[in-house]
Protein backbone atom coordinates (compact mmCIF):
# COMPACT_ATOMS: atom_id res chain seq x y z
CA UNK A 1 -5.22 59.14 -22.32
CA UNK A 2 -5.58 60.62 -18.91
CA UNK A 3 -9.25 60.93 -19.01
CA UNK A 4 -9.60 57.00 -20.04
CA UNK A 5 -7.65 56.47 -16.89
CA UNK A 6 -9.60 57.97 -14.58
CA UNK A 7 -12.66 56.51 -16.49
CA UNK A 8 -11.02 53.27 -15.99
CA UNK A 9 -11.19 54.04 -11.86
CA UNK A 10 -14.47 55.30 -12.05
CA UNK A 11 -15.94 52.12 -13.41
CA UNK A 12 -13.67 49.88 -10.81
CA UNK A 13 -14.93 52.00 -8.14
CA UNK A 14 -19.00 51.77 -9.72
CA UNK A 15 -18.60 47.44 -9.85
CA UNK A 16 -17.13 47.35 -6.58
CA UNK A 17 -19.61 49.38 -4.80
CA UNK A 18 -22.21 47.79 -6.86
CA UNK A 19 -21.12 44.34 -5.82
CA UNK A 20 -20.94 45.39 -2.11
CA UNK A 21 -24.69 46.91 -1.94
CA UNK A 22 -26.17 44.60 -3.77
CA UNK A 23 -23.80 41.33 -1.65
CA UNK A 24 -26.81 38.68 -1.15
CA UNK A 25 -25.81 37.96 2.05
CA UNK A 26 -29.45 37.16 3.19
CA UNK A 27 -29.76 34.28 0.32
CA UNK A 28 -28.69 30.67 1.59
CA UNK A 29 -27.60 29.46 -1.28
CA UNK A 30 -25.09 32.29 -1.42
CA UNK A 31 -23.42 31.62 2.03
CA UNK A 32 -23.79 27.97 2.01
CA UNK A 33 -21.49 29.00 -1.33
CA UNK A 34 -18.92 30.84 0.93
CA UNK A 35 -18.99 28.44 3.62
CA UNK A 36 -17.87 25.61 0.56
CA UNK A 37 -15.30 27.75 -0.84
CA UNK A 38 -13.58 28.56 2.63
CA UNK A 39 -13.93 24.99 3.76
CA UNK A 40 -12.33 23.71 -0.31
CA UNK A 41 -9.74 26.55 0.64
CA UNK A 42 -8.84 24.93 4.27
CA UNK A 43 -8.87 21.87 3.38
CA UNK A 44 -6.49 21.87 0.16
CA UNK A 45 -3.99 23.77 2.58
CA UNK A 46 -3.99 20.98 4.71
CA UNK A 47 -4.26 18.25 2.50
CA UNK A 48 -2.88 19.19 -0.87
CA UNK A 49 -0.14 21.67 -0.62
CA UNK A 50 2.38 20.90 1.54
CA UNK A 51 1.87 16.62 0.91
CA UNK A 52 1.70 17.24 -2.94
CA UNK A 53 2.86 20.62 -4.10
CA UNK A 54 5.96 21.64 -2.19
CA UNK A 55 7.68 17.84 -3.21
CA UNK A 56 6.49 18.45 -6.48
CA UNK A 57 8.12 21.69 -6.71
CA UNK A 58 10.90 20.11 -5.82
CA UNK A 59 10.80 17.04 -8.57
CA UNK A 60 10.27 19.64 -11.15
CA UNK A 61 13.43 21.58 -9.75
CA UNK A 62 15.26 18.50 -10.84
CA UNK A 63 14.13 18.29 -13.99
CA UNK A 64 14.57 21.85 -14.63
CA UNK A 65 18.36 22.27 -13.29
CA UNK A 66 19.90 17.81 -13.26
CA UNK A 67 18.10 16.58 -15.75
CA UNK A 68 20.10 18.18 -18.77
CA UNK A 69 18.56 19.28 -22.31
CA UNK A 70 19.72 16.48 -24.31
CA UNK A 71 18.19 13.87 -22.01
CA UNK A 72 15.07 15.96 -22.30
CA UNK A 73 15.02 16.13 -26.16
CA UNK A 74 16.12 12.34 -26.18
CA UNK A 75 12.96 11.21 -25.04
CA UNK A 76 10.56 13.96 -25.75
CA UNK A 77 12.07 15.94 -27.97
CA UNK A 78 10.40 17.06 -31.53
CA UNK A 79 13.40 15.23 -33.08
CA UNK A 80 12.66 11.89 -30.47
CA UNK A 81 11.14 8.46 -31.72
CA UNK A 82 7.61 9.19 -31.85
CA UNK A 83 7.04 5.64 -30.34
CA UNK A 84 9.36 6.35 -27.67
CA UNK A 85 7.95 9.71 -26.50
CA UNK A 86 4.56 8.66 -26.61
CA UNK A 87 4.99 5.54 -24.66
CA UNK A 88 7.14 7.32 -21.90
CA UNK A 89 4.63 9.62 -21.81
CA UNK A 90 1.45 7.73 -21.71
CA UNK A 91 3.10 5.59 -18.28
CA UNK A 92 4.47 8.01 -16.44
CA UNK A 93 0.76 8.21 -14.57
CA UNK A 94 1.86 4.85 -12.92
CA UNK A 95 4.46 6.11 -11.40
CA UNK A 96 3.96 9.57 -10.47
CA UNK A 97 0.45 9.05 -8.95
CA UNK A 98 -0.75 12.91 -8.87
CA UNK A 99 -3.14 14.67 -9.41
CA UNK A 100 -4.30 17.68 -11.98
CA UNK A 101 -2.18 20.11 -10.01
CA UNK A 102 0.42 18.29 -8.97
CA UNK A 103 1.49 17.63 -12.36
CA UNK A 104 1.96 21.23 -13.27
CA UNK A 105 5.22 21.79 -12.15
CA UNK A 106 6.42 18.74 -13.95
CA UNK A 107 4.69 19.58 -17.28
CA UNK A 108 6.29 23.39 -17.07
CA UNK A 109 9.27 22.07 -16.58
CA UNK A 110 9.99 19.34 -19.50
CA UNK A 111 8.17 21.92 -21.82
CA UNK A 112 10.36 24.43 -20.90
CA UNK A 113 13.54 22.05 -21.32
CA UNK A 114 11.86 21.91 -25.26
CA UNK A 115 9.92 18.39 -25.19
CA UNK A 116 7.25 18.56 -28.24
CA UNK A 117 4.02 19.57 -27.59
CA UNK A 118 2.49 16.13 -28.62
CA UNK A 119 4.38 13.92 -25.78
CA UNK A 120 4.12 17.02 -23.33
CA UNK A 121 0.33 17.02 -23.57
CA UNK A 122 0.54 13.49 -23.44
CA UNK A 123 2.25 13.49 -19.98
CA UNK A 124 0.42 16.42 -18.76
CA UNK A 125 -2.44 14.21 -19.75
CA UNK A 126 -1.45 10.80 -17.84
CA UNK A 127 0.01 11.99 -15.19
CA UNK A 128 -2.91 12.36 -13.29
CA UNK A 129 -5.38 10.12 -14.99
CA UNK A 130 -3.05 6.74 -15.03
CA UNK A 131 -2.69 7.07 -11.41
CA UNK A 132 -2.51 3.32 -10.71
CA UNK A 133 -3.73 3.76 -7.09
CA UNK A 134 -6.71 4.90 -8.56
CA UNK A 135 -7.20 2.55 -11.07
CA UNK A 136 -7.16 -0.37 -8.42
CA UNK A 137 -9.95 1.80 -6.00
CA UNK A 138 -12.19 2.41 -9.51
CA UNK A 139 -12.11 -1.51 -9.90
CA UNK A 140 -12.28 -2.09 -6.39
CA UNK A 141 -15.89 -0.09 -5.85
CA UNK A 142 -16.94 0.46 -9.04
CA UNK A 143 -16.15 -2.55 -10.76
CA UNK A 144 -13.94 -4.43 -12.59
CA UNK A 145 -14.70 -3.55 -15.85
CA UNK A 146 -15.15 0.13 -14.81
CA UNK A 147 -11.33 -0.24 -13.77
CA UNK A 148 -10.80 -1.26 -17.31
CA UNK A 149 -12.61 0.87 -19.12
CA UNK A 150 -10.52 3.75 -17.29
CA UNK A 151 -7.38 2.27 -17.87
CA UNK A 152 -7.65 1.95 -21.73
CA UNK A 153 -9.33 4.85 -22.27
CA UNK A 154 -6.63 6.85 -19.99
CA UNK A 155 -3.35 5.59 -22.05
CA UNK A 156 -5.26 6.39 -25.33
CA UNK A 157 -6.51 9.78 -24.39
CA UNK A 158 -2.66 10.66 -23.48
CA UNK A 159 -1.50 9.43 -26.71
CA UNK A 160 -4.41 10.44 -29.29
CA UNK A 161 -4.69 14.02 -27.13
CA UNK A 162 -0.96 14.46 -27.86
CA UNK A 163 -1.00 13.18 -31.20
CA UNK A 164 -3.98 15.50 -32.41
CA UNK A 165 -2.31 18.71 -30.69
CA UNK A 166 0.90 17.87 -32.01
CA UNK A 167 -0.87 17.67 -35.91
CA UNK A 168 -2.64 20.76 -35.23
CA UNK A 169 0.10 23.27 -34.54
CA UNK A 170 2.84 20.78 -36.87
CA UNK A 171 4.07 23.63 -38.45
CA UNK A 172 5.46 25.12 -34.83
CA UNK A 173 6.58 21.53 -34.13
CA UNK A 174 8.48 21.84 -37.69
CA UNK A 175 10.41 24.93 -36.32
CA UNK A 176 11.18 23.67 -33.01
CA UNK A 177 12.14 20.22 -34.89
CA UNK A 178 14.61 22.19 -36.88
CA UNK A 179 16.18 24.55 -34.22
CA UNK A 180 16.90 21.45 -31.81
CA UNK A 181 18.94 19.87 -34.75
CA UNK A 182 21.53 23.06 -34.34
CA UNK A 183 21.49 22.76 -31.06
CA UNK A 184 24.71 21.85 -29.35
CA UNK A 185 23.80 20.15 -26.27
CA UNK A 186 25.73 20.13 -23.23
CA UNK A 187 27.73 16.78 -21.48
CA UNK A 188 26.01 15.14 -18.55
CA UNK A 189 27.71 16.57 -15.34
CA UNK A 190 27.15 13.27 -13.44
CA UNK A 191 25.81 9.58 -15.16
CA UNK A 192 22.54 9.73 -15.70
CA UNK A 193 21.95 7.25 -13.19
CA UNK A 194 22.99 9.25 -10.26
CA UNK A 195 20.33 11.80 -11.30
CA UNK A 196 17.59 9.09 -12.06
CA UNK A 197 17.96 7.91 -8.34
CA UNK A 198 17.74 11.45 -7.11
CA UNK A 199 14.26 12.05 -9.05
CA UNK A 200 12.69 8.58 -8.15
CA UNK A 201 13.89 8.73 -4.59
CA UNK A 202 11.63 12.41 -4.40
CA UNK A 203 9.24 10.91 -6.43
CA UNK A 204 8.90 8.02 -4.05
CA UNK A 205 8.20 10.48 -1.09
CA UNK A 206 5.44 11.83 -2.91
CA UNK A 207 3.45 9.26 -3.73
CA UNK A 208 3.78 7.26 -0.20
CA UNK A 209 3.24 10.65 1.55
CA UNK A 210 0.16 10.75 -0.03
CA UNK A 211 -1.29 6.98 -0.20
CA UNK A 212 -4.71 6.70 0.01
CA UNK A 213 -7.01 5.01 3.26
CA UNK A 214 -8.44 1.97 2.00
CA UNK A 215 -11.89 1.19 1.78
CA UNK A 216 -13.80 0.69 4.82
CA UNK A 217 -13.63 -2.56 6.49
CA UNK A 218 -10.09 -3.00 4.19
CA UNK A 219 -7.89 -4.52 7.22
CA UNK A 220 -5.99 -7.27 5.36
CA UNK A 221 -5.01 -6.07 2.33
CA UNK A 222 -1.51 -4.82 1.01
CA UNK A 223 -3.13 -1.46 0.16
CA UNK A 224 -4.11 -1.33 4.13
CA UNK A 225 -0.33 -2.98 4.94
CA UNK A 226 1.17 0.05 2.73
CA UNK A 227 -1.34 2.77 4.11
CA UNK A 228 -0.63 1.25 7.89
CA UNK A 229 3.05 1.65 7.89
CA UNK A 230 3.20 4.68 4.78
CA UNK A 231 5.36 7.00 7.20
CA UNK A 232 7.76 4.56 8.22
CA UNK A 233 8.13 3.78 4.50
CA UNK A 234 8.42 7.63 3.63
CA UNK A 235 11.14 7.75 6.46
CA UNK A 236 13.05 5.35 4.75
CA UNK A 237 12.90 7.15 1.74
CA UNK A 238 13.74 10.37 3.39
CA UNK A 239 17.16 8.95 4.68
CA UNK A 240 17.32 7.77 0.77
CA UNK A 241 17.02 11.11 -0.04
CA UNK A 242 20.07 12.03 2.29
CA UNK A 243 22.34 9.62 1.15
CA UNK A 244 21.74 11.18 -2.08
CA UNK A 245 22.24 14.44 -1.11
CA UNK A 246 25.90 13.54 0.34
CA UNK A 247 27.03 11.40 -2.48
CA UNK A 248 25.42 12.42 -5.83
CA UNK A 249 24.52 16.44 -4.47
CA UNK A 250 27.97 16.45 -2.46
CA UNK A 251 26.49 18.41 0.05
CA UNK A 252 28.55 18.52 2.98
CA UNK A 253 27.31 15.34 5.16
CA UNK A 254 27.14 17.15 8.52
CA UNK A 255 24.57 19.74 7.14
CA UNK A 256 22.50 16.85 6.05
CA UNK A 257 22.60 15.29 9.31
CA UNK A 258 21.67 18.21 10.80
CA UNK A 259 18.58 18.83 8.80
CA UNK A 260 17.65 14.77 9.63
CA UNK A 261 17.66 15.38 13.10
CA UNK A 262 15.78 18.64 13.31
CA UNK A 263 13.09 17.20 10.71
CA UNK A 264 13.22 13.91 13.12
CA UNK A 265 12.60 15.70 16.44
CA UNK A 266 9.81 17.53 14.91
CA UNK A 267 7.90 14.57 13.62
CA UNK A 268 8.54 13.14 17.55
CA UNK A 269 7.01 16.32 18.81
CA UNK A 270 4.29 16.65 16.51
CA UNK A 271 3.42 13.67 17.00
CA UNK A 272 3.54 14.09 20.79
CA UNK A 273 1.67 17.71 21.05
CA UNK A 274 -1.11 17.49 17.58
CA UNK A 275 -3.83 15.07 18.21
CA UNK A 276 -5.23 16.15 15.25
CA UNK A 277 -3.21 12.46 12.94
CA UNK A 278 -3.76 14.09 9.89
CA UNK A 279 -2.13 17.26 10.94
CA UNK A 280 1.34 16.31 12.41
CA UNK A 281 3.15 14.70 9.85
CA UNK A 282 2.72 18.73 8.09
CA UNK A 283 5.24 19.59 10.55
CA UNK A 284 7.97 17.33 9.56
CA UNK A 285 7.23 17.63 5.60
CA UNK A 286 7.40 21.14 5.91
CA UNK A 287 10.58 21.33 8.56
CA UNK A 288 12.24 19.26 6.00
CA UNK A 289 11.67 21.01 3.37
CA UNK A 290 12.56 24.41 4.91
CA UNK A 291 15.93 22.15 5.87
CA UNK A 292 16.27 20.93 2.51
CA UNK A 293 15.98 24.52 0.99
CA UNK A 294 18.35 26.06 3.31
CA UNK A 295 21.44 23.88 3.02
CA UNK A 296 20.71 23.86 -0.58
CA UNK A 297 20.43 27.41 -0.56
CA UNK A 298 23.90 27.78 1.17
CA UNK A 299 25.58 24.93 -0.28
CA UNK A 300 29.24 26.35 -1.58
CA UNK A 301 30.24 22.90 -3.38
CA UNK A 302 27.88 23.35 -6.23
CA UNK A 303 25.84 26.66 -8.00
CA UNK A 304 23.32 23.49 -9.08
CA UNK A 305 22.15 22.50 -5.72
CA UNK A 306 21.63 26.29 -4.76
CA UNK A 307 19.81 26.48 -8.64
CA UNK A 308 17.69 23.21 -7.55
CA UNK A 309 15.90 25.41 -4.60
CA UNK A 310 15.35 28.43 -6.16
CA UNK A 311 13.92 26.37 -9.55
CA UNK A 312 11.43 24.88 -7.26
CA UNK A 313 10.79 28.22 -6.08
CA UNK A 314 9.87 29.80 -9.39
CA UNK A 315 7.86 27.45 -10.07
CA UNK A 316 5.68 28.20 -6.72
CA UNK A 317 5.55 31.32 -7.36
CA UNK A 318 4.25 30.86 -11.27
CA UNK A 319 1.84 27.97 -10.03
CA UNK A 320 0.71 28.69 -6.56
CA UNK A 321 -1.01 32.20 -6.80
CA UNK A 322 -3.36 30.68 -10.14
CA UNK A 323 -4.19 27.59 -8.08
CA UNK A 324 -5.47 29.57 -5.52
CA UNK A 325 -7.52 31.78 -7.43
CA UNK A 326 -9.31 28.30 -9.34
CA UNK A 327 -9.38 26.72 -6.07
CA UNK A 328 -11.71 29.65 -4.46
CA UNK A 329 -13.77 29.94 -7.92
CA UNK A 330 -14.51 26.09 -8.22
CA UNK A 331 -15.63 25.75 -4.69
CA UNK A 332 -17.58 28.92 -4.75
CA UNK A 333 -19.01 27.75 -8.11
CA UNK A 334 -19.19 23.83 -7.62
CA UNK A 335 -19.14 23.46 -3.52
CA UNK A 336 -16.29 21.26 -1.63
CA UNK A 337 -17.39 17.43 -1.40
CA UNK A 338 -14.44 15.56 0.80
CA UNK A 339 -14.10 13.24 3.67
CA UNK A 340 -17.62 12.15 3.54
CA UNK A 341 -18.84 15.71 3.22
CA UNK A 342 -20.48 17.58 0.87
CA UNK A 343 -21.06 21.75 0.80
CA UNK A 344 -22.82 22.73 -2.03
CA UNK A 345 -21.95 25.80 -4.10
CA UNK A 346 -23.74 28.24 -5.79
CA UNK A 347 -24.73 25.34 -8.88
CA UNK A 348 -26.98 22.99 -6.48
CA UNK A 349 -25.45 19.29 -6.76
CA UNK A 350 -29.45 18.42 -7.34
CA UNK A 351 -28.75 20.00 -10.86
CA UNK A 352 -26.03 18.49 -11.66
CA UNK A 353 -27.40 14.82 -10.35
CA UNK A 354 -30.17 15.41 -12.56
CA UNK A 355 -28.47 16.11 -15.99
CA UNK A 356 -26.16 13.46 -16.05
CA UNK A 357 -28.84 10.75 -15.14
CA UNK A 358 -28.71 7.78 -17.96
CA UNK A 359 -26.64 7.84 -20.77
CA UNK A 360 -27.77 10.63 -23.70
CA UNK A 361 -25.00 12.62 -25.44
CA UNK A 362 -25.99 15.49 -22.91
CA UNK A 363 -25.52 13.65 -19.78
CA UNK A 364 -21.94 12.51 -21.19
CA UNK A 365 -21.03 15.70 -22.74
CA UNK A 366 -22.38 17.82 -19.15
CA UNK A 367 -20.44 15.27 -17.06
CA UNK A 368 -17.42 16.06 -19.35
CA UNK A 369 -17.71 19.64 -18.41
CA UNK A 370 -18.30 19.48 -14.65
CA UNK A 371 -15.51 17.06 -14.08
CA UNK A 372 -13.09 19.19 -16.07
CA UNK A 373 -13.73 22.13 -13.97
CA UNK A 374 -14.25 20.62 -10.76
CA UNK A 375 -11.22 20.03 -8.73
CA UNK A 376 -10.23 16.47 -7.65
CA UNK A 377 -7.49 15.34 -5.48
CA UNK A 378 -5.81 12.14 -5.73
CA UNK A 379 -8.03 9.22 -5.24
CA UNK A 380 -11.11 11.70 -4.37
CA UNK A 381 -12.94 11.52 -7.27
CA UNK A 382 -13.94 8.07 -6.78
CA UNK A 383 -15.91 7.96 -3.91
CA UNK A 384 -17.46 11.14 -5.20
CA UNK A 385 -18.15 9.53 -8.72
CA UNK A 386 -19.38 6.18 -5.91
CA UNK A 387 -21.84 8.72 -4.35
CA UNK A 388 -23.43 10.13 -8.01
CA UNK A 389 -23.98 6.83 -9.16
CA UNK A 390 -25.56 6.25 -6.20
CA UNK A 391 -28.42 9.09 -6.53
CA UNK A 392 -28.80 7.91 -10.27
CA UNK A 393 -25.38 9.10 -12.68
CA UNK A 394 -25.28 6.75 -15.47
CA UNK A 395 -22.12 4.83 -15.49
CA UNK A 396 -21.58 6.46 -19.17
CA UNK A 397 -21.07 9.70 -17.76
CA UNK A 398 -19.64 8.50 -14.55
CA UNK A 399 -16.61 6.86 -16.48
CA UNK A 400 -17.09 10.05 -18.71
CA UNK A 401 -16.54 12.08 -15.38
CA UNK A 402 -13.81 10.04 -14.42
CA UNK A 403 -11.38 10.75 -17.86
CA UNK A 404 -11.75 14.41 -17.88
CA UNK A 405 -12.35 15.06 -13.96
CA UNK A 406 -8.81 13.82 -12.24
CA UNK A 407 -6.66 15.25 -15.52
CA UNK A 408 -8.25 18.96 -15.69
CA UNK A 409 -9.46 21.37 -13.06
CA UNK A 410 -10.02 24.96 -13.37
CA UNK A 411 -7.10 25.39 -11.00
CA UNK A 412 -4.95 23.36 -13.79
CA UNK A 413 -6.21 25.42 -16.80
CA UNK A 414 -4.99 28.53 -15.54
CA UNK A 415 -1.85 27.33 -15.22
CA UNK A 416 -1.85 25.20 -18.54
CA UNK A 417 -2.87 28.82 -19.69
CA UNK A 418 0.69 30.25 -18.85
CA UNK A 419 2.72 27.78 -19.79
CA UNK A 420 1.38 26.76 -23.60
CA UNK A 421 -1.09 30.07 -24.33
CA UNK A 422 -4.90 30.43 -24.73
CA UNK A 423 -5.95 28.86 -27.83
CA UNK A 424 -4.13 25.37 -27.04
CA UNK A 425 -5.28 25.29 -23.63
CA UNK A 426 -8.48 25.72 -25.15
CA UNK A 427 -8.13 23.08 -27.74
CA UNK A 428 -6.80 20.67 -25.19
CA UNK A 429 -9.97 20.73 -22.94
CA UNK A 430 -12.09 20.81 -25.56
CA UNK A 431 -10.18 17.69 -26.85
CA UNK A 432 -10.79 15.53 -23.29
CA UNK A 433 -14.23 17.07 -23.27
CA UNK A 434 -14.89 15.62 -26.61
CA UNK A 435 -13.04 12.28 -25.96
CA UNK A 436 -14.80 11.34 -22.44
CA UNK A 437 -18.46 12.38 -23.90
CA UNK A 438 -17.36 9.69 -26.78
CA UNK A 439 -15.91 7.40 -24.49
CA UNK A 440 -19.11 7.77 -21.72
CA UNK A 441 -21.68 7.09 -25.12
CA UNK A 442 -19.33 3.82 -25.83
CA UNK A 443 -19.24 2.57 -22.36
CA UNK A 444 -22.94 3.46 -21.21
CA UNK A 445 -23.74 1.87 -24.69
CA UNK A 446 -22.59 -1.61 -23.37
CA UNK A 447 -22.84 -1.84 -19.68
């Protein structure tokens, strides 16, 4: 046993020094593929983690610890109305308006609460892909029946993706159907209401923190209007959130005033002392949420609201650490393409441009597989999928790209990975793979 230890070392110690003298620093394609991974890296800090991630920890923290059981198993339970689950499922994209890995959270947590794997996949699933902001910007540049085509073929991949998984591993659904019957489930602590204004009034926050720039030259429209004016609108919602916090949370209302006026003197200085616009309104988010988390934390009134912060917090640590790792392997694999820029990784974008030219099973199925694994934030991946068409994607594989692309990443597997296992992760890719290949033939077939 000892000896296969120190083997064990031995070979670590062989790769690594293999890997260091043999580091092909001198090759550009390699360090262009550094420089992409480090600039992917920078920029989801900036853009994607504090906007997106911390609030959703925080949404999935009130699932986990307010929302109770029964209201869980109600709607997505094994024992729910199949119709019922399904369609709950297959909207919640409209309303949530995330992306692959800001879903994560959410899905751990209603899975974990013992929804059925068919509407769980179903809303891990929409979530991302029924974003309607993104919807409207695919019609908007792409075309109107492009917008369409994504929208239909969104809702049914949640529901026939859920469906499928659901028949293949029935007989596990069978035993969880059977132990939530015996379950004795708990009384609300507060009307549901109460904790349904809570959830929207984070969820709210979320998705105007994060709304999209318009198109260029869009001055007029209420996208622009909403865009324009987003922060004063997520202000708003932020005092929401405080009146919540004193009358539903009960948290004592001076506390809550306190953490308003710290988080609103450091949105006036930051927005004083960064020039940089897209920087300063980190400062606030994260002020507040460091404010939200400590009077929380130390709130006396009620073990939930202290539960609430350190749910959110398990769920960072469980999520954050694989996101990272997918993150640095998808832009050292597939290069960072954002703002306008593109930094290509070790697979040359010329490649992938190539294969997924007109509209044969390969070009569908390859632009399947690329958008699964690349990373897309909200919104991104249409001005990406804008630019491919433009050097010569067919708009089969470009619609295939866009129903596997915004709802997986590499990032998102991992995770998926932890929460549900190996083999149904790898069914449920291989499921959208199949599905947007299909769906890219149909579409590329007729337009």
């Amino acid at each position: 046993m000892e000896n296969k230890k120190e083997l064990k070392i031995l070979i670590s110690i062989i790769v690594l020094f293999a890997a260091a003298f043999f580091l092909p620093i001198e090759s550009t394609r390699f360090t262009t593929a550094i420089a992409a991974t480090l600039d992917l890296v920078k920029w989801y800090a900036r853009e994607h983690v504090v906007l997106c991630l911390l609030p959703a920890f925080f949404i999935a923290g009130v699932i986990s610890v307010f929302v109770s059981q029964g209201s869980v198993l109600r709607y997505f339970g094994a024992n729910a109305k199949k119709w019922l689950a399904y369609t709950v499922a297959a909207v919640s994209g409209t309303i949530l308006a995330v992306c692959s890995c800001t879903i994560l959270p959410l899905f751990s947590s209603i899975h974990k609460r013992g929804a059925g794997l068919g509407p769980a996949i179903a809303f891990l699933y929409s979530g991302p892909a029924i974003n309607i902001l993104a919807i409207i910007l695919t019609a908007r540049i792409m075309g109107f029946e492009m917008g369409v085509a994504r929208t239909v073929g969104a809702v049914l991949f949640s529901v026939i993706i859920g469906m499928i998984m659901a028949f293949i591993y029935r007989k596990e659904e069978r035993i969880k159907k059977e132990e939530q019957m015996n379950i004795a489930l708990q009384p609300e602590k507060r009307p549901m209401w109460q904790t349904v204004f809570h959830f929207f009034t984070l969820v709210l926050i979320l998705v105007f923190a994060n709304w999209g720039k318009p198109a260029a030259g869009d001055t007029a429209s209420t996208w622009y209007y909403i865009w324009a004016y987003k922060w004063y609108i997520t202000g708003f919602f932020s005092l929401t959130l405080g009146y919540s916090l004193i009358r539903i949370l009960k948290i004592k209302w001076q506390w809550v005033v306190a953490a308003a006026v710290v988080t609103a003197a450091s949105a006036i200085l930051s927005n004083n002392f960064i020039e940089n616009a897209k920087l300063s309104p980190l400062v606030p988010m994260m002020v507040g949420i460091a404010a939200l988390s400590v009077i929380t934390l130390f709130d006396k009134g009620d073990e939930d609201n202290k539960e609430w912060t350190l749910s959110a917090w398990g769920f960072a640590k469980q999520i954050l650490p694989l996101l990272a790792f997918g993150v640095i392997t998808a832009g050292f694999l597939l290069g960072s393409t954002h703002d306008g820029k593109t930094i290509a990784g070790v697979i040359p974008n010329e490649w992938i441009e190539w294969m997924v030219g007109g509209n044969s099973v390969f070009s569908n199925f390859f632009a399947s597989i690329v958008g699964a694994f690349m990373y897309f934030a909200t919104l991104t991946e249409v001005p990406i999928v804008q630019g491919l068409l433009a050097a010569g994607m067919g708009k089969g594989p470009a619609l295939a790209l866009l129903l596997a692309g915004p709802s997986l990443s590499l990032p998102n597997m991992l995770v998926i990975r932890k929460v549900i296992g190996t083999e149904k992760t790898i069914v449920y890719v291989a499921l959208v793979i199949v599905m947007a290949t299909i769906s890219g033939l149909i579409y590329g077939s007729i337009f």
